[in-house]
Protein backbone atom coordinates (compact mmCIF):
# COMPACT_ATOMS: atom_id res chain seq x y z
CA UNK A 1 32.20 112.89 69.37
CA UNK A 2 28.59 113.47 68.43
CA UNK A 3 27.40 117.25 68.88
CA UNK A 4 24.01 117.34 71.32
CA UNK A 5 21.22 118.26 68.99
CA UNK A 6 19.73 120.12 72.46
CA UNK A 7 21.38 123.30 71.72
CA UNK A 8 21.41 124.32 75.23
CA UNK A 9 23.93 121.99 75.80
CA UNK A 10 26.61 123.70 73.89
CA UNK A 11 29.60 123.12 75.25
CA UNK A 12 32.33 125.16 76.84
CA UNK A 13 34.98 122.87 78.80
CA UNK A 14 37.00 124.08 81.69
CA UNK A 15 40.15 122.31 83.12
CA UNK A 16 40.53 120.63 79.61
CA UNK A 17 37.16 119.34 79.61
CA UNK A 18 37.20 117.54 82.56
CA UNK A 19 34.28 119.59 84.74
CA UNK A 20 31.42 121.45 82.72
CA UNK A 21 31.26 125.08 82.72
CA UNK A 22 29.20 125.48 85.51
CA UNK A 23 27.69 124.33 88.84
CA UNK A 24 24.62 122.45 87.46
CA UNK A 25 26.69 119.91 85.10
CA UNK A 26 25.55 121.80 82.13
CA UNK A 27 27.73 123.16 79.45
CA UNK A 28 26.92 127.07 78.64
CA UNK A 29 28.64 129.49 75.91
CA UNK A 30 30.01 132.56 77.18
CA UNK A 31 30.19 136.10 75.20
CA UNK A 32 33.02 137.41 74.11
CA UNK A 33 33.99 141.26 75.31
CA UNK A 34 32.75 142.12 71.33
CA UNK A 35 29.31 140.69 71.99
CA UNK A 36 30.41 136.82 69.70
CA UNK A 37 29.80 133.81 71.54
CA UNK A 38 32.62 131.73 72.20
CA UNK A 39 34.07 128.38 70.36
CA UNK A 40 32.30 125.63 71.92
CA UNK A 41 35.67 124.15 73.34
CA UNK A 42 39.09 124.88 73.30
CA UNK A 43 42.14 122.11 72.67
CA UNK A 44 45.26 123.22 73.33
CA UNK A 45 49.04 121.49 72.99
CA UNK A 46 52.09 122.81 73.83
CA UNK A 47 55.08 121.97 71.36
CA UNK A 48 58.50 122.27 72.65
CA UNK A 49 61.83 121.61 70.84
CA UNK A 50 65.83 122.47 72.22
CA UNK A 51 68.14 122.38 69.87
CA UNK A 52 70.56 119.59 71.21
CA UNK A 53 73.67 119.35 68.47
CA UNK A 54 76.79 121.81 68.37
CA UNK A 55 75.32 122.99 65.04
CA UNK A 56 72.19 123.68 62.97
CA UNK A 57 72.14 122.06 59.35
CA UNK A 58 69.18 120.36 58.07
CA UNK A 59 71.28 116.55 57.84
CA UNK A 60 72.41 117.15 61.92
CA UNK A 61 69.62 119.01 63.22
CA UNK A 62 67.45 116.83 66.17
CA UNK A 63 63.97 116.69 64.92
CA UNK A 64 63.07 114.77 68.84
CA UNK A 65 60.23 117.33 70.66
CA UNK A 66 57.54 117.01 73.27
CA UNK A 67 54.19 117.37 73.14
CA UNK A 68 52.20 118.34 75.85
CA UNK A 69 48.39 118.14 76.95
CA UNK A 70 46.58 119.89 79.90
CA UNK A 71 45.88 116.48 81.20
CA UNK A 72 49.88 116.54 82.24
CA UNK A 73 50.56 114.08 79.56
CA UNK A 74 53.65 114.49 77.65
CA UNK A 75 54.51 112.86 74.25
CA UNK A 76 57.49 112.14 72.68
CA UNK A 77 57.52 113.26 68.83
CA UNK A 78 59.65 113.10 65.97
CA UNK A 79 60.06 113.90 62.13
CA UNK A 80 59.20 111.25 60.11
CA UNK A 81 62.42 109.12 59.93
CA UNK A 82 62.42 109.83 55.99
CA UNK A 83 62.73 113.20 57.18
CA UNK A 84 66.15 112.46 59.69
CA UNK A 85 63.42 111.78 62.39
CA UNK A 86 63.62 109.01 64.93
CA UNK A 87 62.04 106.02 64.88
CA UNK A 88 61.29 105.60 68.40
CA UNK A 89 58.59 108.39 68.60
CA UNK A 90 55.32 109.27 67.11
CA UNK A 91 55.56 111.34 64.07
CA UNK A 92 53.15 113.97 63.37
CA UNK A 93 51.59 112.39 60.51
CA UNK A 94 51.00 109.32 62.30
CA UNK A 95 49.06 111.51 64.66
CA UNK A 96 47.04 112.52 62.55
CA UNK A 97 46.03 109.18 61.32
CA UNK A 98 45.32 108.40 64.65
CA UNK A 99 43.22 111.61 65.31
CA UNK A 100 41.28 111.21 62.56
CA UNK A 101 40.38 106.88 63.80
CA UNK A 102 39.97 107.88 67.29
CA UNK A 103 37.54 111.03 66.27
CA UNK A 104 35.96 108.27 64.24
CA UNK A 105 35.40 105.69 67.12
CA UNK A 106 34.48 107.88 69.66
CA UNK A 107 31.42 109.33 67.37
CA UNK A 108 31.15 105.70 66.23
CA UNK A 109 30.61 104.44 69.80
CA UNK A 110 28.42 107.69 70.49
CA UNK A 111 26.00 106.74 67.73
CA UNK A 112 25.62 102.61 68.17
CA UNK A 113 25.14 103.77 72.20
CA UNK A 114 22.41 105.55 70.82
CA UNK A 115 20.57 103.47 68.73
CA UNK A 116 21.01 100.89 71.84
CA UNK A 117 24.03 98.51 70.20
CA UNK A 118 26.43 97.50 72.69
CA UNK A 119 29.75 97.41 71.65
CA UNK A 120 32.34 95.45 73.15
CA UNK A 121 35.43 96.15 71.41
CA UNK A 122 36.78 98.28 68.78
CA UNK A 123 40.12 98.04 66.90
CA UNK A 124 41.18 99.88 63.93
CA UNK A 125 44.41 99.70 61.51
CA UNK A 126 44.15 102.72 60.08
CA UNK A 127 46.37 103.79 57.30
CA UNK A 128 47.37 107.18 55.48
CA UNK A 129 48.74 107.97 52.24
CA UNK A 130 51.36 110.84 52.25
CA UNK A 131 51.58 112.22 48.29
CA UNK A 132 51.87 115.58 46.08
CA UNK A 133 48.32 117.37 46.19
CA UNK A 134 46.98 119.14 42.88
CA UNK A 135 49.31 122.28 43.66
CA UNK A 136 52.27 119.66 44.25
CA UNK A 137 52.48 120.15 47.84
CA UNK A 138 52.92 117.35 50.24
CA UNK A 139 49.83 116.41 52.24
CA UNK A 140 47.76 113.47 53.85
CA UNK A 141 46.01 112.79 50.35
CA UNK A 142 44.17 109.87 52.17
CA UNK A 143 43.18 107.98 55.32
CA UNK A 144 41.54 104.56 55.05
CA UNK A 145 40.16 103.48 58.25
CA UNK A 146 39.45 100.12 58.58
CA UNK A 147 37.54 99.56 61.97
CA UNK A 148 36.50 95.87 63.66
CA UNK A 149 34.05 96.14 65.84
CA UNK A 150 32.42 93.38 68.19
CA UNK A 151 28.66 93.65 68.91
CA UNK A 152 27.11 91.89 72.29
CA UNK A 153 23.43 91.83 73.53
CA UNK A 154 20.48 91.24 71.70
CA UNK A 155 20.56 93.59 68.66
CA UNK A 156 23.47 93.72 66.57
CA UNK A 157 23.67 95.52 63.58
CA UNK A 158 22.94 93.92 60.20
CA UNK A 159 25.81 95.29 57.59
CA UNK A 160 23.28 97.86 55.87
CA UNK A 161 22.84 99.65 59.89
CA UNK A 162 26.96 99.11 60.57
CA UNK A 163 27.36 101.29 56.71
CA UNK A 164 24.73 103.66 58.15
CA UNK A 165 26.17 103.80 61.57
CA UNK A 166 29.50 104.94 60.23
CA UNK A 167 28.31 106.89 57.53
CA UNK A 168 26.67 108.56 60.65
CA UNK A 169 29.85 109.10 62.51
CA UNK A 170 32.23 110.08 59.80
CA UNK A 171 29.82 113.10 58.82
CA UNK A 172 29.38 113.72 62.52
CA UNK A 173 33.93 113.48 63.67
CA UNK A 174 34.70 116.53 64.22
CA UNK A 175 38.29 115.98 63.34
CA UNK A 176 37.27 114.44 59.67
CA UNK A 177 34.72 117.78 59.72
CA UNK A 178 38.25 119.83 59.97
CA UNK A 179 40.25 118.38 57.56
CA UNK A 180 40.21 117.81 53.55
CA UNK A 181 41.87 114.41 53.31
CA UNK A 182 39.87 111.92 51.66
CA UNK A 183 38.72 109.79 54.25
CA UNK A 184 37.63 105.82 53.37
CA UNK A 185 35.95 103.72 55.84
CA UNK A 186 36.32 99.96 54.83
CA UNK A 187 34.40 98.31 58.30
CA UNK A 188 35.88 94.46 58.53
């Protein structure tokens, strides 16, 4: 989502951001016991896996685990099934396509809200390429998001604004920010 350019309005979530740091509805950092000021949020997940065959080799080993969020939601995950995973659940990879297109929208929708286009919908089929990196490692080489969007209301976006407006919110996701995956946007 887009950063506040009002820096007073950094943010420091409580109760995985659902209320804002304090009384007033504003966010506010807080100093650290060294005198630092704090991240401006905090995401957390909690990963757990139980070993559920009689023994541990890498062909009979479960690779099924949950995921957990402070919003009490838990999902099921999963190795890729190339890697003995199962099909059924959400593979970390796949995540992380899907991080990196929901970062996307969510600044996306941020930034047309902004500049007063109403969107109505939003759907993306985003797609990442799993390869050997320069040092031959495996990694998320690329991510090719490929958003269509539906404008309503009286101003809609000519295609030189919709490139701008998601040249806007790539270099303002906070999740491509993170990451060094090449990522393409290819709007419909």
């Amino acid at each position: 989502m887009m950063v506040e350019a009002d820096t007073t309005w950094s943010r420091r979530c409580r109760n995985g951001g659902r209320e804002p740091a304090t009384s007033q509805g504003r966010f506010q950092e807080t100093a650290q016991p060294s005198g630092s000021m704090s991240a401006m949020s905090e995401h957390t997940a909690t990963i757990v896996w139980k070993r559920e065959t009689p023994d541990f080799t890498y062909q009979s080993y479960n690779r099924d685990h949950d995921w957990s969020f402070d919003a009490g939601i838990t999902v099921r995950a999963s190795a890729n099934p190339a890697y003995l995973g199962s099909a059924s659940c959400v593979d970390p990879e796949e995540a992380f396509v899907a991080s990196l297109s929901s970062c996307h929208m969510l600044t996306f929708l941020a930034v047309a809200c902004k500049k007063r286009f109403v969107v109505d919908g939003y759907r993306d089929h985003a797609v990442g390429i799993l390869d050997k990196d320069t040092a031959g490692r495996l990694a998320i080489l690329r991510v090719t998001l490929r958003p269509e969007i539906t404008f309503s209301g009286e101003k809609t976006p000519t295609p030189e604004e919709l490139r701008t407006l998601h040249d806007q919110a790539h270099h303002a996701c906070f999740i491509a920010n993170s990451v060094k995956t090449e990522i393409i946007v290819e709007p419909a």
